[in-house]
N, C-alpha and C. Protein backbone atom coordinates (compact mmCIF):
# COMPACT_ATOMS: atom_id res chain seq x y z
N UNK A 1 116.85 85.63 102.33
CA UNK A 1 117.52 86.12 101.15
C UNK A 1 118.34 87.36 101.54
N UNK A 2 119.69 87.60 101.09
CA UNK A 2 120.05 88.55 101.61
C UNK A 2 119.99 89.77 101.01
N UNK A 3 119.19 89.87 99.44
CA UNK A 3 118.72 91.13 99.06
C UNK A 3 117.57 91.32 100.01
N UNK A 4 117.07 90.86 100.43
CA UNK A 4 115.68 91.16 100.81
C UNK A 4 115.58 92.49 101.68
N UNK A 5 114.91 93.30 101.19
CA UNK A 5 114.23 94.58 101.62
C UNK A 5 115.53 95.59 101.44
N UNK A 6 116.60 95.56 100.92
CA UNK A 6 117.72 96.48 100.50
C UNK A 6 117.13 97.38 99.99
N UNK A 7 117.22 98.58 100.55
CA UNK A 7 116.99 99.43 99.17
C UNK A 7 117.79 99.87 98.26
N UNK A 8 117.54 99.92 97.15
CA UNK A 8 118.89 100.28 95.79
C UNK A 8 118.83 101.13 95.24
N UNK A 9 119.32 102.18 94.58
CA UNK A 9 119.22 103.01 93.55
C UNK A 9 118.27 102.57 92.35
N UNK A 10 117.96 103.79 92.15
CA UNK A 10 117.14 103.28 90.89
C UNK A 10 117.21 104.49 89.47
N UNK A 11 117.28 104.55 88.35
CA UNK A 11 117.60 105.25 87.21
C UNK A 11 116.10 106.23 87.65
N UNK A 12 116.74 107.48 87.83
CA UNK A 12 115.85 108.79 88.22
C UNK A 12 114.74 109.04 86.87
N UNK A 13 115.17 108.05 85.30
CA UNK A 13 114.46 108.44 84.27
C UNK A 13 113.06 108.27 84.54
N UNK A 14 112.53 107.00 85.32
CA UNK A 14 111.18 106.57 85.46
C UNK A 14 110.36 107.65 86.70
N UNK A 15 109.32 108.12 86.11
CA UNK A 15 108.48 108.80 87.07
C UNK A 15 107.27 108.52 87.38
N UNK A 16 105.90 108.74 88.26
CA UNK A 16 105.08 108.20 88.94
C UNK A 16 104.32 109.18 88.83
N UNK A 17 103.01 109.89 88.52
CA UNK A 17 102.44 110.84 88.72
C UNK A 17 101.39 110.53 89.54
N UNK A 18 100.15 111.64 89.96
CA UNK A 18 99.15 111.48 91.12
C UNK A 18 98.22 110.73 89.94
N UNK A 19 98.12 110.59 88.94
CA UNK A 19 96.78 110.06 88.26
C UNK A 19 97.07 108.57 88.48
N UNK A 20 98.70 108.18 87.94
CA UNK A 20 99.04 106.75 87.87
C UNK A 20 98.69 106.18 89.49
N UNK A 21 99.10 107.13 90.42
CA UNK A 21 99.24 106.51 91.95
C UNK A 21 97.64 106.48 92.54
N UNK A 22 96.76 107.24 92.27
CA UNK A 22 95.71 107.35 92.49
C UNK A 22 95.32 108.49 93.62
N UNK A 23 96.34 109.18 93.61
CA UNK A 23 97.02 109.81 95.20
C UNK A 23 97.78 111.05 94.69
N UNK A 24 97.45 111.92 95.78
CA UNK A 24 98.68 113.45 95.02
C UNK A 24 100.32 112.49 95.86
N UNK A 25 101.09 113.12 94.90
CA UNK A 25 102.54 113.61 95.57
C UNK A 25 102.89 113.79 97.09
N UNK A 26 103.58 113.35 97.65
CA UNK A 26 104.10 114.10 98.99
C UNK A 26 104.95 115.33 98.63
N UNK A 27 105.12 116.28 99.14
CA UNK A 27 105.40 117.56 99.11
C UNK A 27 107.17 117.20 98.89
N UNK A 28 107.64 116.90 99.36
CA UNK A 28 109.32 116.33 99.35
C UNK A 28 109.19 115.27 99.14
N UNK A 29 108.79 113.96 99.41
CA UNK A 29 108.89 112.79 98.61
C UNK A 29 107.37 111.54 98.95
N UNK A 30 107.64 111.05 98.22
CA UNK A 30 106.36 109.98 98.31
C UNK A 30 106.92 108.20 98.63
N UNK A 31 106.58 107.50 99.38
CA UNK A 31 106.53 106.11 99.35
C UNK A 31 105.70 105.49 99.16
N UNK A 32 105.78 104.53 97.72
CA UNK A 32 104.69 103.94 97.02
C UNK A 32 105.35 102.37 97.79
N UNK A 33 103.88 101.59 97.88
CA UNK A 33 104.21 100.17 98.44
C UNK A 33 102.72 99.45 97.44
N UNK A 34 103.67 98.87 96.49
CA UNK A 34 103.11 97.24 96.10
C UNK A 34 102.77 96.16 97.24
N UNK A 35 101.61 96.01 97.12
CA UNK A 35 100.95 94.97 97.98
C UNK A 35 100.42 94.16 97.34
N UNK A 36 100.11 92.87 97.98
CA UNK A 36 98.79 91.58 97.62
C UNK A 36 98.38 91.27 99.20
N UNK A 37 96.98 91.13 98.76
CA UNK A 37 96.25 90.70 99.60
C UNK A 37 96.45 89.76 101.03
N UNK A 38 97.39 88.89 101.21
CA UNK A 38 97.65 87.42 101.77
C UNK A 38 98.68 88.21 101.73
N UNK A 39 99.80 89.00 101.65
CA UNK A 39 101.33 88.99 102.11
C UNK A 39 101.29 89.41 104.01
N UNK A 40 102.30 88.57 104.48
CA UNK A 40 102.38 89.02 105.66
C UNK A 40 103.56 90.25 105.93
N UNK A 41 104.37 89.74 105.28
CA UNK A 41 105.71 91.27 105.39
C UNK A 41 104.74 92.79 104.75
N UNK A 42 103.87 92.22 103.51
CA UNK A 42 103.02 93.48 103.50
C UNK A 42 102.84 94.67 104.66
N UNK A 43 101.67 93.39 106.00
CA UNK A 43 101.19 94.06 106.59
C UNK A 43 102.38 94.98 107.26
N UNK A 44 103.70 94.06 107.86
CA UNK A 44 104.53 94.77 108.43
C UNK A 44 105.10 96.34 107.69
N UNK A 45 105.65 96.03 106.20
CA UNK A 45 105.68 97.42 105.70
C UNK A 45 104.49 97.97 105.96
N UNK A 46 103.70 98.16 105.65
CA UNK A 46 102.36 99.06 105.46
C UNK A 46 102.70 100.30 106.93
N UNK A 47 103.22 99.26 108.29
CA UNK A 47 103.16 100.13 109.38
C UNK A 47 104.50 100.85 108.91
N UNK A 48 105.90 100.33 108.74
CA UNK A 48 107.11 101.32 108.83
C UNK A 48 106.52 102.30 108.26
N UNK A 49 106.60 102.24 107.19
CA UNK A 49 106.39 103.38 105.63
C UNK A 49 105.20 104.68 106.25
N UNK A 50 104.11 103.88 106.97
CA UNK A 50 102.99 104.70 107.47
C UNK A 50 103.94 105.45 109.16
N UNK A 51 104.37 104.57 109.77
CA UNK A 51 105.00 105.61 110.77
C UNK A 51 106.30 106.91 110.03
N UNK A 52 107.08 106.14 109.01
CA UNK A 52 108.23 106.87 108.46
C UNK A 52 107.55 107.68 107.55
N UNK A 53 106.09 108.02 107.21
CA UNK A 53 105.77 108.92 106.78
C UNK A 53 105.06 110.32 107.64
N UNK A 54 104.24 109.25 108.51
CA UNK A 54 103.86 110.78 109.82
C UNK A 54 105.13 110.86 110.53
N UNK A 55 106.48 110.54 110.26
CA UNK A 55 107.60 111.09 111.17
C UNK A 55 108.09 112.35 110.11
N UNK A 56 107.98 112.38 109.10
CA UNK A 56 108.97 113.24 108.07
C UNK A 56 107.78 113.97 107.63
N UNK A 57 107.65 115.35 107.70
CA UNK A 57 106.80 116.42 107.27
C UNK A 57 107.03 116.40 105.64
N UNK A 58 106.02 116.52 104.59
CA UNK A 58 105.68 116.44 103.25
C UNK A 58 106.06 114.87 102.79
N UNK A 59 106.08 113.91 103.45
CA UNK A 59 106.43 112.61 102.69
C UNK A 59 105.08 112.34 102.50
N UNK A 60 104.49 110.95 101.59
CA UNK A 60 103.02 110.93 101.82
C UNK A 60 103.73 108.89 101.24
N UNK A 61 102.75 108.44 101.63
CA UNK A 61 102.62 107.17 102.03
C UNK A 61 101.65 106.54 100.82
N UNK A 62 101.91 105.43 99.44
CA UNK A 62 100.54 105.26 98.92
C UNK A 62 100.95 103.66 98.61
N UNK A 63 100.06 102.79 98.74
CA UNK A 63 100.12 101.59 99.03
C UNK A 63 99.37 101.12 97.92
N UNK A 64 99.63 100.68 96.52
CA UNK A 64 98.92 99.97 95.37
C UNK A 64 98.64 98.36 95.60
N UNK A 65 97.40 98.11 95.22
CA UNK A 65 97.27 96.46 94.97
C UNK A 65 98.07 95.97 93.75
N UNK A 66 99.08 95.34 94.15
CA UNK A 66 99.48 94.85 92.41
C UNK A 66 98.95 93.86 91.67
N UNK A 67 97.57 93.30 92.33
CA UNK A 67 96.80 92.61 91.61
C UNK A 67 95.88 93.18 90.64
N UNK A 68 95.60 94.63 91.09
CA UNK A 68 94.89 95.37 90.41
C UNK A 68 95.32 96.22 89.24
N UNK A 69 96.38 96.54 89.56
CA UNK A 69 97.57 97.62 88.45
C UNK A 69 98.53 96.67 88.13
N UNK A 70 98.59 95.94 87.41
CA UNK A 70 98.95 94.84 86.55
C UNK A 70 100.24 95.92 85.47
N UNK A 71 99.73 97.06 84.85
CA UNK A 71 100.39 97.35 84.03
C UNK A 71 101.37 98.21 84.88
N UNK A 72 101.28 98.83 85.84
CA UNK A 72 102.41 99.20 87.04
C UNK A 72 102.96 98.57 87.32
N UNK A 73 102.78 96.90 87.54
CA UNK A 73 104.09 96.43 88.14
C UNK A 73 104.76 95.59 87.16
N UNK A 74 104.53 95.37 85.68
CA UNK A 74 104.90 95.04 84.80
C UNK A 74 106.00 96.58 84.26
N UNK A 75 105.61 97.21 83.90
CA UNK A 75 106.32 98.30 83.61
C UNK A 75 107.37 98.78 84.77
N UNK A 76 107.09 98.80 85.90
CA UNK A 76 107.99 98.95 87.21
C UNK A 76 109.13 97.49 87.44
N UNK A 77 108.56 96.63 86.94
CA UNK A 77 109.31 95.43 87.22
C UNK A 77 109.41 94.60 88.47
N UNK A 78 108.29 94.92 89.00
CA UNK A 78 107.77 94.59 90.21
C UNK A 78 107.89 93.01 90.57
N UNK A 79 108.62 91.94 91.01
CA UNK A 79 108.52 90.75 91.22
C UNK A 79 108.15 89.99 92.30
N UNK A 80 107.90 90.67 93.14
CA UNK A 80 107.17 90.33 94.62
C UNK A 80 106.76 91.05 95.52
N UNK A 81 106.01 91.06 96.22
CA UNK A 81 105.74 91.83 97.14
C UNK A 81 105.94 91.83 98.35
N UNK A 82 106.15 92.80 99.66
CA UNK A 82 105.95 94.23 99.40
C UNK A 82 107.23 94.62 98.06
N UNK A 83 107.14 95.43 97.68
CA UNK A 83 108.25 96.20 96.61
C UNK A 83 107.72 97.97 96.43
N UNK A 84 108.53 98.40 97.82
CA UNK A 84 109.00 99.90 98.16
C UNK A 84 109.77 101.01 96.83
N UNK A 85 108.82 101.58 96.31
CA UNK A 85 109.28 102.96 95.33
C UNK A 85 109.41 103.76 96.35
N UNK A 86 110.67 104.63 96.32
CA UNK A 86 110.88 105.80 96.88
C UNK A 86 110.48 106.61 95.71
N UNK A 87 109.96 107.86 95.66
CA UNK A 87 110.10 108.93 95.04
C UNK A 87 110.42 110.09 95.18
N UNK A 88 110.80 111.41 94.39
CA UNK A 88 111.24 112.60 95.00
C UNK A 88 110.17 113.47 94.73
N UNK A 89 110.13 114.74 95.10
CA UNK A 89 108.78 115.43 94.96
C UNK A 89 108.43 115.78 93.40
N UNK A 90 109.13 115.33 92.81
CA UNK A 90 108.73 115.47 90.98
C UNK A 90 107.95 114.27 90.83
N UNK A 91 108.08 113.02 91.60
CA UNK A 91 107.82 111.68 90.99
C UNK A 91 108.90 111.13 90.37
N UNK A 92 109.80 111.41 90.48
CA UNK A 92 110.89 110.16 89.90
C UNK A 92 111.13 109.33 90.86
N UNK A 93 111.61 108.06 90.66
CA UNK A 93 111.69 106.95 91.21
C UNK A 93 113.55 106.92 91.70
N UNK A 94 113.75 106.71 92.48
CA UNK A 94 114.97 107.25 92.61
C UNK A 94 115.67 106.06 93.89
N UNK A 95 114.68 104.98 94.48
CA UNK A 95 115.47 104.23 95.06
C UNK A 95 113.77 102.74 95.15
N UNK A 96 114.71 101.69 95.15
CA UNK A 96 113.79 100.70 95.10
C UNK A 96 114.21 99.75 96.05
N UNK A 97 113.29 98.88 96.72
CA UNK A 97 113.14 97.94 97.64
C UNK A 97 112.29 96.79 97.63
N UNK A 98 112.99 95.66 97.18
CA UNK A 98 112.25 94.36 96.98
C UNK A 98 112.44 93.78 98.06
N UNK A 99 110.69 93.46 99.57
CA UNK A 99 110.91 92.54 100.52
C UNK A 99 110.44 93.79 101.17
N UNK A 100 110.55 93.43 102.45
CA UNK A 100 110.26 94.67 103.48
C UNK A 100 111.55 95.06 104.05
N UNK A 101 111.53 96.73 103.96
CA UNK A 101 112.65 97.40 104.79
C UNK A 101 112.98 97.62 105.84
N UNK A 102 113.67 97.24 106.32
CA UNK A 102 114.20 98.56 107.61
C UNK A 102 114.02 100.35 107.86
N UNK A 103 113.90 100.37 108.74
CA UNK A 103 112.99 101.32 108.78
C UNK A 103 114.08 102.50 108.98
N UNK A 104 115.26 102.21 109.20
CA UNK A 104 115.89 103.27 109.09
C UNK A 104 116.69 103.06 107.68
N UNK A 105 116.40 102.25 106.83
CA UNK A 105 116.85 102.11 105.74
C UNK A 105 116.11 102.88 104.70
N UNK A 106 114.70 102.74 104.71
CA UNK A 106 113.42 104.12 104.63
C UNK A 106 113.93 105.50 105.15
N UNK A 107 114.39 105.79 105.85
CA UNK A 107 114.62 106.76 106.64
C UNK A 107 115.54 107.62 105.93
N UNK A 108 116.78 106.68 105.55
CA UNK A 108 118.13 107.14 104.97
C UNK A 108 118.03 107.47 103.31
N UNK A 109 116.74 106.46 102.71
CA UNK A 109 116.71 106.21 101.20
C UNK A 109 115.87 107.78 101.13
N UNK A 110 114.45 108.06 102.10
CA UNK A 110 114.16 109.53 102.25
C UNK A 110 114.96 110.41 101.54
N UNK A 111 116.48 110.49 102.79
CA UNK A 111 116.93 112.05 102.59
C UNK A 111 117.77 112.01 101.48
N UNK A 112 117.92 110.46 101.26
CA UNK A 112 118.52 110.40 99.42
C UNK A 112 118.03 111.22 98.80
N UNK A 113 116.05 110.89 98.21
CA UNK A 113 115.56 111.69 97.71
C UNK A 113 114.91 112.61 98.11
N UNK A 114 115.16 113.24 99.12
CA UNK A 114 115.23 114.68 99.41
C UNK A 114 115.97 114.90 98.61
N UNK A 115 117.46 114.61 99.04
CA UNK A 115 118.91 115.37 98.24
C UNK A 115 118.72 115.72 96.97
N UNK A 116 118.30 114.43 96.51
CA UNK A 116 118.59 114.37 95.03
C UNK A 116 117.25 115.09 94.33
N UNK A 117 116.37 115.49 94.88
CA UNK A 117 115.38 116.71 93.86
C UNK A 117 115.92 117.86 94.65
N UNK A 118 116.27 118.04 95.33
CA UNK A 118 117.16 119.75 95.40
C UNK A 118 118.49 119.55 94.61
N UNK A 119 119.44 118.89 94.51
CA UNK A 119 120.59 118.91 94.05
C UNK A 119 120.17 118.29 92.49
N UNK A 120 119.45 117.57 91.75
CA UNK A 120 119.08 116.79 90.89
C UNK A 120 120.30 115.97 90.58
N UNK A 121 121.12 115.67 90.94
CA UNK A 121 122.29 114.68 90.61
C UNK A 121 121.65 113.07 91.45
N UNK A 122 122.03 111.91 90.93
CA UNK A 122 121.93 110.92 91.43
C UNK A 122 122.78 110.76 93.24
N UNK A 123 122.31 109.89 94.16
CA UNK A 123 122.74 110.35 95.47
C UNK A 123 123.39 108.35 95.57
N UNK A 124 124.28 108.37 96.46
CA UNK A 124 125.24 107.53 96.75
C UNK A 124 124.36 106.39 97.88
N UNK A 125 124.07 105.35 97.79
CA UNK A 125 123.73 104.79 98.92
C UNK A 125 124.37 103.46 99.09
């Protein structure tokens, strides 16, 4: 598929807090990853996101079952898995990824939301 694992912009209105994630915040930004059990691209995200998080100082890495949080990925709009939330250090949702990413595509969607909670304007990708 050739959306697959794109990451896109996403409307900065929706936010994520540590109670909903089960997990504090990363200090500058957080990567949330929708999983199921049986996905194999899962396992592969699980490693980018976990290396592209011990590479970038304050990112933090949190990996939900979406079998379990049913009302997260209904409300998120979650349609398959893996499905990559970027967030910025407020918790807004600020870039999305349906499929597994590229890892420098993670990398780049990052300093998006870096940018965009210091600057608060929406960022270009």
């Amino acid at each position: 598929m050739r959306t697959d694992g794109r990451v896109r912009d996403r409307d900065p209105g929706d936010r994520l807090g540590a109670a909903e994630l089960g997990a504090e915040l990363g200090e500058r930004a957080t990567l949330v990853q929708f999983s199921t059990a049986f996905c194999q691209p899962c396992r592969a995200t699980r490693r980018i996101l976990a290396d592209v998080s011990a590479m970038v100082p304050g990112v933090a890495h949190v990996e939900i079952d979406a079998e379990s949080r049913l009302d997260l990925v209904r409300r998120l709009d979650v349609m398959r898995t893996p499905t990559v939330f970027v967030l910025d250090a407020r918790g807004a949702i600020v870039r999305k990824a349906a499929g597994q990413p590229r890892k420098a595509d993670v990398l780049a969607a990052l300093g998006g939301a870096v940018s965009h909670d210091s600057s608060h304007k929406p960022d270009d990708m």
